[in-house]
C-alpha atoms as a PDB file:
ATOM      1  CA  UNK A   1    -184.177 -14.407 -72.846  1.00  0.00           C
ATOM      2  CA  UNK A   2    -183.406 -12.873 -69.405  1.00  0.00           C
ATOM      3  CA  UNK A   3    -186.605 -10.773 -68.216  1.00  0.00           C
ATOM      4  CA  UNK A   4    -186.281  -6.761 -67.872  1.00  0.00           C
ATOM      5  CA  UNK A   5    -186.113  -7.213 -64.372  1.00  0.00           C
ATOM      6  CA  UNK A   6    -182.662  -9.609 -64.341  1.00  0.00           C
ATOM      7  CA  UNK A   7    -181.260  -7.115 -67.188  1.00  0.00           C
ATOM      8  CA  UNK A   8    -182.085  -4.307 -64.954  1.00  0.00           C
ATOM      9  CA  UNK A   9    -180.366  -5.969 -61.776  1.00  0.00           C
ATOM     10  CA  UNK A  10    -177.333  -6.861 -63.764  1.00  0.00           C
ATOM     11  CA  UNK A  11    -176.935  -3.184 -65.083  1.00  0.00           C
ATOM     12  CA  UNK A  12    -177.030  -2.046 -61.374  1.00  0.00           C
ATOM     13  CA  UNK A  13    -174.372  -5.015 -60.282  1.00  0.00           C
ATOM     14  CA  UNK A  14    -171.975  -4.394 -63.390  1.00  0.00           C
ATOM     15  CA  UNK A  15    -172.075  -0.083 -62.174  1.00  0.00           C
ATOM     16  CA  UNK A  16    -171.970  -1.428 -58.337  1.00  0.00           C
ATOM     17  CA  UNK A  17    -168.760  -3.150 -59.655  1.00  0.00           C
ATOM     18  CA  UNK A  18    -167.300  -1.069 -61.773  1.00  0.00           C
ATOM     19  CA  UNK A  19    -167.744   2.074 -59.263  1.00  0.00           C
ATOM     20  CA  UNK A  20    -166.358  -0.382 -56.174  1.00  0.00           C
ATOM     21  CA  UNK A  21    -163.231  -0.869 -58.466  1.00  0.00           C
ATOM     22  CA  UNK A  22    -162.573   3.042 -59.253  1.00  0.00           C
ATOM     23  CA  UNK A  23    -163.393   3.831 -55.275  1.00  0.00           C
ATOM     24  CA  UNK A  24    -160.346   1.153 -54.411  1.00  0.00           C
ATOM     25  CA  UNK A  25    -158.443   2.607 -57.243  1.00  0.00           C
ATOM     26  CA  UNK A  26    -158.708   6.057 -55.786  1.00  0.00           C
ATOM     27  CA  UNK A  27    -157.820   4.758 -52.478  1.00  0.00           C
ATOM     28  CA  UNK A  28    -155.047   2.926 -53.394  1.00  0.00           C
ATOM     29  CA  UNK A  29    -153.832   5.905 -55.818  1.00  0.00           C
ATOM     30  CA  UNK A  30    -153.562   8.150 -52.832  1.00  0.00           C
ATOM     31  CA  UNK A  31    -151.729   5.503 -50.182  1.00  0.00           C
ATOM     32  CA  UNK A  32    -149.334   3.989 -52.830  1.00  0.00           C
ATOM     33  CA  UNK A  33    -147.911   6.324 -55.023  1.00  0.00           C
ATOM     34  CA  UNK A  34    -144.865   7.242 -53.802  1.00  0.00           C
ATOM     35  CA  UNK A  35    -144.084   3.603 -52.933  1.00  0.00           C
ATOM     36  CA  UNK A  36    -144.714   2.785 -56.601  1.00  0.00           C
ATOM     37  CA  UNK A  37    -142.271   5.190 -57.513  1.00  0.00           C
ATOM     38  CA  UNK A  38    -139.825   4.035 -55.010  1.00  0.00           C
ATOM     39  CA  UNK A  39    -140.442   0.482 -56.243  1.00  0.00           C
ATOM     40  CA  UNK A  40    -139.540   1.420 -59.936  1.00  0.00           C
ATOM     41  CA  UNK A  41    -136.371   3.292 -58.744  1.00  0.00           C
ATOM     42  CA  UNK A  42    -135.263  -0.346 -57.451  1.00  0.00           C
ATOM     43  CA  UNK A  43    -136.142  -1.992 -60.174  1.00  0.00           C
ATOM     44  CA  UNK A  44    -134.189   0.475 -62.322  1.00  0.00           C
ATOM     45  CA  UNK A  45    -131.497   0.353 -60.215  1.00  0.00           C
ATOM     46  CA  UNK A  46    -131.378  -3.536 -60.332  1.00  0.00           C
ATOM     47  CA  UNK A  47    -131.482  -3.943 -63.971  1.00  0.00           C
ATOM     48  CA  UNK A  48    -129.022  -0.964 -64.640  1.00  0.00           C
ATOM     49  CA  UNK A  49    -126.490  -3.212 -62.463  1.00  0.00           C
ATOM     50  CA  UNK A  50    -127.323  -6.498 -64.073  1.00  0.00           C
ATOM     51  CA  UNK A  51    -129.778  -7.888 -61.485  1.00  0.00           C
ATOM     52  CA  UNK A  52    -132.696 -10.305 -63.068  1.00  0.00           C
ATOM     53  CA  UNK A  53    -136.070  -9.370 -61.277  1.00  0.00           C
ATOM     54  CA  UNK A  54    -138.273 -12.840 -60.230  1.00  0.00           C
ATOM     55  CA  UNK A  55    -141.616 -12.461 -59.489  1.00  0.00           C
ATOM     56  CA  UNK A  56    -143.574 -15.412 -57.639  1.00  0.00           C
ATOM     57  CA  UNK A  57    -147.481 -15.707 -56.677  1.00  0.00           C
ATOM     58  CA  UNK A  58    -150.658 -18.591 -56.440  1.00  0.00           C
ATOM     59  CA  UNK A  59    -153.520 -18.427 -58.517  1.00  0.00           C
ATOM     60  CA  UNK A  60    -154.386 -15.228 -59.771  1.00  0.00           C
ATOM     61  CA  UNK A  61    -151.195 -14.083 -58.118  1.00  0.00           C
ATOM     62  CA  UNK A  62    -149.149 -16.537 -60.261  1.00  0.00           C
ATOM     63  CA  UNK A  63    -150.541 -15.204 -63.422  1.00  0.00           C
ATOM     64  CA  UNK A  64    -149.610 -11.885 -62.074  1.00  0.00           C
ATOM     65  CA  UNK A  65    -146.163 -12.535 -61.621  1.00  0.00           C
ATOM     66  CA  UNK A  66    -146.020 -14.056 -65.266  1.00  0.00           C
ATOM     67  CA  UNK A  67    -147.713 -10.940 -66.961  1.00  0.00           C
ATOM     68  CA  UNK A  68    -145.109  -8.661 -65.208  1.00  0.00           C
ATOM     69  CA  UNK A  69    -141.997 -11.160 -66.513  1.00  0.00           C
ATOM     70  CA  UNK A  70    -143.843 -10.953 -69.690  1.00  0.00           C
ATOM     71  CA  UNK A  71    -144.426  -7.216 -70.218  1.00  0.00           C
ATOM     72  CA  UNK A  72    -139.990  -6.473 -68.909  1.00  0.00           C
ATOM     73  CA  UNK A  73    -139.033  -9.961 -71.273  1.00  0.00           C
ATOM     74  CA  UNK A  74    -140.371  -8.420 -74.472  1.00  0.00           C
ATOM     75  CA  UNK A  75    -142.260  -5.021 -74.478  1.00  0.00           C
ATOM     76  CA  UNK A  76    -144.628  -3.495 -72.678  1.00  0.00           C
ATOM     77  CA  UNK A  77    -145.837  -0.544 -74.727  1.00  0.00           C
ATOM     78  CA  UNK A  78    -142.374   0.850 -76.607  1.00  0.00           C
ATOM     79  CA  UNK A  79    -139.882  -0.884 -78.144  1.00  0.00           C
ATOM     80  CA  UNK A  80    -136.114  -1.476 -76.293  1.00  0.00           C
ATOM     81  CA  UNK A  81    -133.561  -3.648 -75.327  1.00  0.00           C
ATOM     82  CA  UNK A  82    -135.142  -6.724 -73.102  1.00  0.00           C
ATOM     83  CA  UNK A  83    -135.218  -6.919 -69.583  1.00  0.00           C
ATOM     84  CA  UNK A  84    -134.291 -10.074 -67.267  1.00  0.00           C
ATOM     85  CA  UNK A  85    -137.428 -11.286 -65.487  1.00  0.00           C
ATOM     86  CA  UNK A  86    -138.446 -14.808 -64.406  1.00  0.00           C
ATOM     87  CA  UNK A  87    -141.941 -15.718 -62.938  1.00  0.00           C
ATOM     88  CA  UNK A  88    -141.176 -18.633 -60.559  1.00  0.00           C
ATOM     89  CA  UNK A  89    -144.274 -19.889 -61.262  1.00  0.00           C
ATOM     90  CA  UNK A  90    -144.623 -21.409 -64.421  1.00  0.00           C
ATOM     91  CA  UNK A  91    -141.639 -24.469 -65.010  1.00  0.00           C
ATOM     92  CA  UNK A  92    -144.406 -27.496 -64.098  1.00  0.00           C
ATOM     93  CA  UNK A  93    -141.842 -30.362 -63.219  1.00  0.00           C
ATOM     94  CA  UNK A  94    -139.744 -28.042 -61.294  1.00  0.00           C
ATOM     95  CA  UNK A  95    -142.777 -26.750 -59.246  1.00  0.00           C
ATOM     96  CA  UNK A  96    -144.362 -30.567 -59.300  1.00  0.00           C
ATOM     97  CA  UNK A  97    -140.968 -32.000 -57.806  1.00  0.00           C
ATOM     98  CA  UNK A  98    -140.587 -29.532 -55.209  1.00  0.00           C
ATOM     99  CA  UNK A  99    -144.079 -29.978 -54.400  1.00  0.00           C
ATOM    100  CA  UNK A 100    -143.945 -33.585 -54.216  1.00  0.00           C
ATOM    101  CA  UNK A 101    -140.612 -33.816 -52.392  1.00  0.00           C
ATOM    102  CA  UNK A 102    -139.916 -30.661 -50.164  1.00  0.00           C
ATOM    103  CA  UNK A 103    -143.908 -29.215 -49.632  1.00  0.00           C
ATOM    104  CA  UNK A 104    -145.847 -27.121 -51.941  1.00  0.00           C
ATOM    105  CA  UNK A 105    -144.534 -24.372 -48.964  1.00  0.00           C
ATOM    106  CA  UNK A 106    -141.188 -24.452 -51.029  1.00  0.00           C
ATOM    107  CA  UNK A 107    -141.738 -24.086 -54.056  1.00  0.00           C
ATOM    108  CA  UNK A 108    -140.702 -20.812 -54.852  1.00  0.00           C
ATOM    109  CA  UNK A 109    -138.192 -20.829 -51.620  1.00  0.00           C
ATOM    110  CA  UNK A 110    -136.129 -23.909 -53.556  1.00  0.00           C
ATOM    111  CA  UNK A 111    -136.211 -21.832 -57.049  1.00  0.00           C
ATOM    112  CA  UNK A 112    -134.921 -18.574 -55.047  1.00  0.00           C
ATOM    113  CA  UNK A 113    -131.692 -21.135 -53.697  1.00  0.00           C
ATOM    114  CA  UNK A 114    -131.029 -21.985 -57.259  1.00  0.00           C
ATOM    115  CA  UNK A 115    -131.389 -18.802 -59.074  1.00  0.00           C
ATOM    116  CA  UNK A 116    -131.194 -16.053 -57.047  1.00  0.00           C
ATOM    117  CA  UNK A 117    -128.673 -13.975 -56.556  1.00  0.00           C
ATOM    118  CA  UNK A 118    -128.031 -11.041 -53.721  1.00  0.00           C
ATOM    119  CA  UNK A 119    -129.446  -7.936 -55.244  1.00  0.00           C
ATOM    120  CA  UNK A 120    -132.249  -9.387 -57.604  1.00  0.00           C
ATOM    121  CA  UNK A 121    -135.844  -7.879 -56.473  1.00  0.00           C
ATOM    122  CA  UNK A 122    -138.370 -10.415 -55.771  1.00  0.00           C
ATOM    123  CA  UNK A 123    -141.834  -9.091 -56.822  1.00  0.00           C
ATOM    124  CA  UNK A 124    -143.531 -11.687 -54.411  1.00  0.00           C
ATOM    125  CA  UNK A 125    -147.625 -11.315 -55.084  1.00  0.00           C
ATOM    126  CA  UNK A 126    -150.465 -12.493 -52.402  1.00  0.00           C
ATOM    127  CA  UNK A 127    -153.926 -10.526 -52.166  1.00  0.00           C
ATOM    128  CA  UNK A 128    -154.227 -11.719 -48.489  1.00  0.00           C
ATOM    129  CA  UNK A 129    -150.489 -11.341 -47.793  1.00  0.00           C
ATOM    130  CA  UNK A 130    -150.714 -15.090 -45.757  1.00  0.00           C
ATOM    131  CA  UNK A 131    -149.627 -17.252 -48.324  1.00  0.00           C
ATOM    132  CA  UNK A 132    -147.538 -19.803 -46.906  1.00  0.00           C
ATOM    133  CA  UNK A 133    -145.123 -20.248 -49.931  1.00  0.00           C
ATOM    134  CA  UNK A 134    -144.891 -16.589 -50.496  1.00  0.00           C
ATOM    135  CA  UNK A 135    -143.943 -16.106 -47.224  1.00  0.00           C
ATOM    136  CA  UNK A 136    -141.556 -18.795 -47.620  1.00  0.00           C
ATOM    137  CA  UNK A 137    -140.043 -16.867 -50.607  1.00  0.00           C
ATOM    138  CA  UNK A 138    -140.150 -13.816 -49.035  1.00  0.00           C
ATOM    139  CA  UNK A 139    -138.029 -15.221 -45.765  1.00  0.00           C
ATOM    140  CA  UNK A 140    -135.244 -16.999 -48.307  1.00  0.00           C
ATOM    141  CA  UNK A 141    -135.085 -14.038 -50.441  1.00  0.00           C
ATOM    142  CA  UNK A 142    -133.879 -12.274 -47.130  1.00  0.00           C
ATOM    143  CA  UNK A 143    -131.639 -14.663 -46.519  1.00  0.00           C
ATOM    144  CA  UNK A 144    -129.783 -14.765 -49.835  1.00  0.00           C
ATOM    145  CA  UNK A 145    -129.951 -10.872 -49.996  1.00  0.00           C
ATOM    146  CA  UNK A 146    -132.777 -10.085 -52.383  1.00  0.00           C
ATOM    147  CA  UNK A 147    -134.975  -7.185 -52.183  1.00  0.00           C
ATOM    148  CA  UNK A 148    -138.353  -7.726 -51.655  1.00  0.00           C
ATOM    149  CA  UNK A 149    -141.352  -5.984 -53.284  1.00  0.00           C
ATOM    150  CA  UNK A 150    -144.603  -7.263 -51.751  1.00  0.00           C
ATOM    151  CA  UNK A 151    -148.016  -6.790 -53.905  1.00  0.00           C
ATOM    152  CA  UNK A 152    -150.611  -7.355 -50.979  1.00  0.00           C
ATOM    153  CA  UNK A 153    -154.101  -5.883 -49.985  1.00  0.00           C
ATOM    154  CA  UNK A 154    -156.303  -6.082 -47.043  1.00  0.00           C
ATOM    155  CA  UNK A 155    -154.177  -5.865 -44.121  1.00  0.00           C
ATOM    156  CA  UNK A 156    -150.651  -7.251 -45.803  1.00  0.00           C
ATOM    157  CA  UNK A 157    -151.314  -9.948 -43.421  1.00  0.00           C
ATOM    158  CA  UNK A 158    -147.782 -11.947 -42.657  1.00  0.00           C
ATOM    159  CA  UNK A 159    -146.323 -11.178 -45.550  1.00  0.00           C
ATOM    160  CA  UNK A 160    -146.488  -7.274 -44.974  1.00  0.00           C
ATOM    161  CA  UNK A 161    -144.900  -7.915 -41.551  1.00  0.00           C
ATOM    162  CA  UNK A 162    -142.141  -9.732 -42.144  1.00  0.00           C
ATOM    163  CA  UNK A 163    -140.754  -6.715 -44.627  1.00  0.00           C
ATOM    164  CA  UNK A 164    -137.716  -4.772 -43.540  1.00  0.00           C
ATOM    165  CA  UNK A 165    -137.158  -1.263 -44.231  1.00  0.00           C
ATOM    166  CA  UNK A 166    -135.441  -1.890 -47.325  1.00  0.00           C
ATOM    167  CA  UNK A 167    -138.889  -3.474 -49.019  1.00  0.00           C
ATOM    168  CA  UNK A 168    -141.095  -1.917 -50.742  1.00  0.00           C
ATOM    169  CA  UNK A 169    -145.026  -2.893 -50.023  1.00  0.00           C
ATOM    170  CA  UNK A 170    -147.590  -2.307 -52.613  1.00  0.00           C
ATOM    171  CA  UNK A 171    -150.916  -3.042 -50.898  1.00  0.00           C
ATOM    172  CA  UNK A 172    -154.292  -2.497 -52.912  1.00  0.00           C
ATOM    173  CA  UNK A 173    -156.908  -0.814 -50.357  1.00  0.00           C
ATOM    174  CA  UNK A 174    -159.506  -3.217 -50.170  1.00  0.00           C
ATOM    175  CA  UNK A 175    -160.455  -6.275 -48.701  1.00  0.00           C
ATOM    176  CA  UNK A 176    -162.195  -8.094 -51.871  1.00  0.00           C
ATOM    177  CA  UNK A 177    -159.948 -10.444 -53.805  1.00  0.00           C
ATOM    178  CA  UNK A 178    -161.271  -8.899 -57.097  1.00  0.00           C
ATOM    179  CA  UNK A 179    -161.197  -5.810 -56.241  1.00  0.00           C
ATOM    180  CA  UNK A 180    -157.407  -6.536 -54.904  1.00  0.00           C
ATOM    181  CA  UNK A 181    -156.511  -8.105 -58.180  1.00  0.00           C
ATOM    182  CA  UNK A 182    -157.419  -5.665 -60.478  1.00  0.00           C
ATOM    183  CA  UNK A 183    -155.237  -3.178 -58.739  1.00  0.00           C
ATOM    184  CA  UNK A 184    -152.787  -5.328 -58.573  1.00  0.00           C
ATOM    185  CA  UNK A 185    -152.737  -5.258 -62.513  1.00  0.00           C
ATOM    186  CA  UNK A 186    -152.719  -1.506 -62.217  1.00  0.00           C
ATOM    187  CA  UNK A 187    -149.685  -2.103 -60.130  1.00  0.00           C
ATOM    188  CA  UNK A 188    -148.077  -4.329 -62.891  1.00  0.00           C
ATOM    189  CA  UNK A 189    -148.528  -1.724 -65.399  1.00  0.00           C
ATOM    190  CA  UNK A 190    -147.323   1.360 -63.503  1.00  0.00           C
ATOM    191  CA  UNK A 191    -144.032  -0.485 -62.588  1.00  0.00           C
ATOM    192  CA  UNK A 192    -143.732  -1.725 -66.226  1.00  0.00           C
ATOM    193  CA  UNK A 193    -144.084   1.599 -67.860  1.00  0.00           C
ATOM    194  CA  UNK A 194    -141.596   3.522 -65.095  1.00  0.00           C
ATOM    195  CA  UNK A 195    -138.979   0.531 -66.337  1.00  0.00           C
ATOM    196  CA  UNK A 196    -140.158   0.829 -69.877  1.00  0.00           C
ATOM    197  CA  UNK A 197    -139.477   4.893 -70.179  1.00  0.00           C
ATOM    198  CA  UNK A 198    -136.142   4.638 -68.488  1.00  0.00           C
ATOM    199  CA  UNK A 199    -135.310   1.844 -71.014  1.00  0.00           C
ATOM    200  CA  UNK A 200    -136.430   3.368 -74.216  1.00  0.00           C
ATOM    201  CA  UNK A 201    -133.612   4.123 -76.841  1.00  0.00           C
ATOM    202  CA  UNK A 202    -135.421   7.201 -78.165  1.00  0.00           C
ATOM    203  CA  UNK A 203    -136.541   8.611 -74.649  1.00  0.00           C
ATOM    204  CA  UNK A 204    -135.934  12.135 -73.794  1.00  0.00           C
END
């Protein structure tokens, strides 16, 4: 059994934690809401005209970009029609092959060639912003025409450079990775219920 003096120092780390998260969610609800907005009205906008949204990321980020394909695929919290969204991130021999032949740096650039199309929004997801096959992505997806919605934090690093004005950044106000990736799942959920209310059948 842990002595009362561990349980008493993991109490105070679990509130330190907890209250670290709802200071960068406060933060990050001031700075970005607007931009969420705006980044919903795209996303509307794309899927109203037939667009499919991909969504790429490492790591954490990867499973990022396959919760948000998952919540617009099926149903986030309502029922309606499904939604066209493809995390880059999760077809192993495609992503092994690339890998193995072109550079792990390409593996989402080589999947953007084949499937994307101009006017499909690339949700492209990095907590530092510097991560060299996001970046990748992000520079293909201008070339082919796609608009780009970066999910960053700390500075945006490269990644939140290299936008042009007609991307959308997302950045999480903080410079811990957890801290980032919890509000990037806040993120994911805002965007998924501003798509999900526009797409309900019984909506007002």
């Amino acid at each position: 059994m842990p002595s009362d003096m561990a349980q008493t120092a993991a109490r105070t780390l679990i509130t330190s934690l907890f209250e670290h998260s709802i200071d960068t969610k406060r933060a990050t609800m001031v700075a970005a809401t607007d931009r969420i907005v705006a980044a919903a009205e795209l996303l509307i906008a794309a899927l109203e005209t037939g667009h499919k949204i991909l969504a790429c990321g490492n790591g954490g980020s990867a499973g990022d970009a396959q919760h948000f394909s998952s919540e617009l695929v099926n149903r986030f919290e309502h029922d309606r029609i499904a939604l066209p969204a493809l995390a880059l991130t999760t077809e192993s021999s495609t992503l092994t092959a690339i890998a193995n032949d072109a550079g792990y740096d390409r593996v989402f650039v080589r999947q953007i060639e084949a499937l994307g199309n101009p006017g499909d929004p690339l949700l492209a997801f990095s907590t530092s912003g510097n991560s060299a096959s996001v970046v990748a992505a992000v520079e293909t997806a201008h070339e082919y025409g796609l608009p780009v919605i970066a999910i960053t934090g700390r500075d945006g690093g490269t990644l939140g450079r290299q936008l042009t004005s007609a991307d959308i950044e997302l950045r999480a106000i903080a410079d811990s990775t957890a801290r980032i990736q919890e509000t990037h799942l806040l993120f994911i959920h805002c965007l998924c219920r501003l798509v999900e209310d526009h797409f309900r059948d019984d909506r007002d």
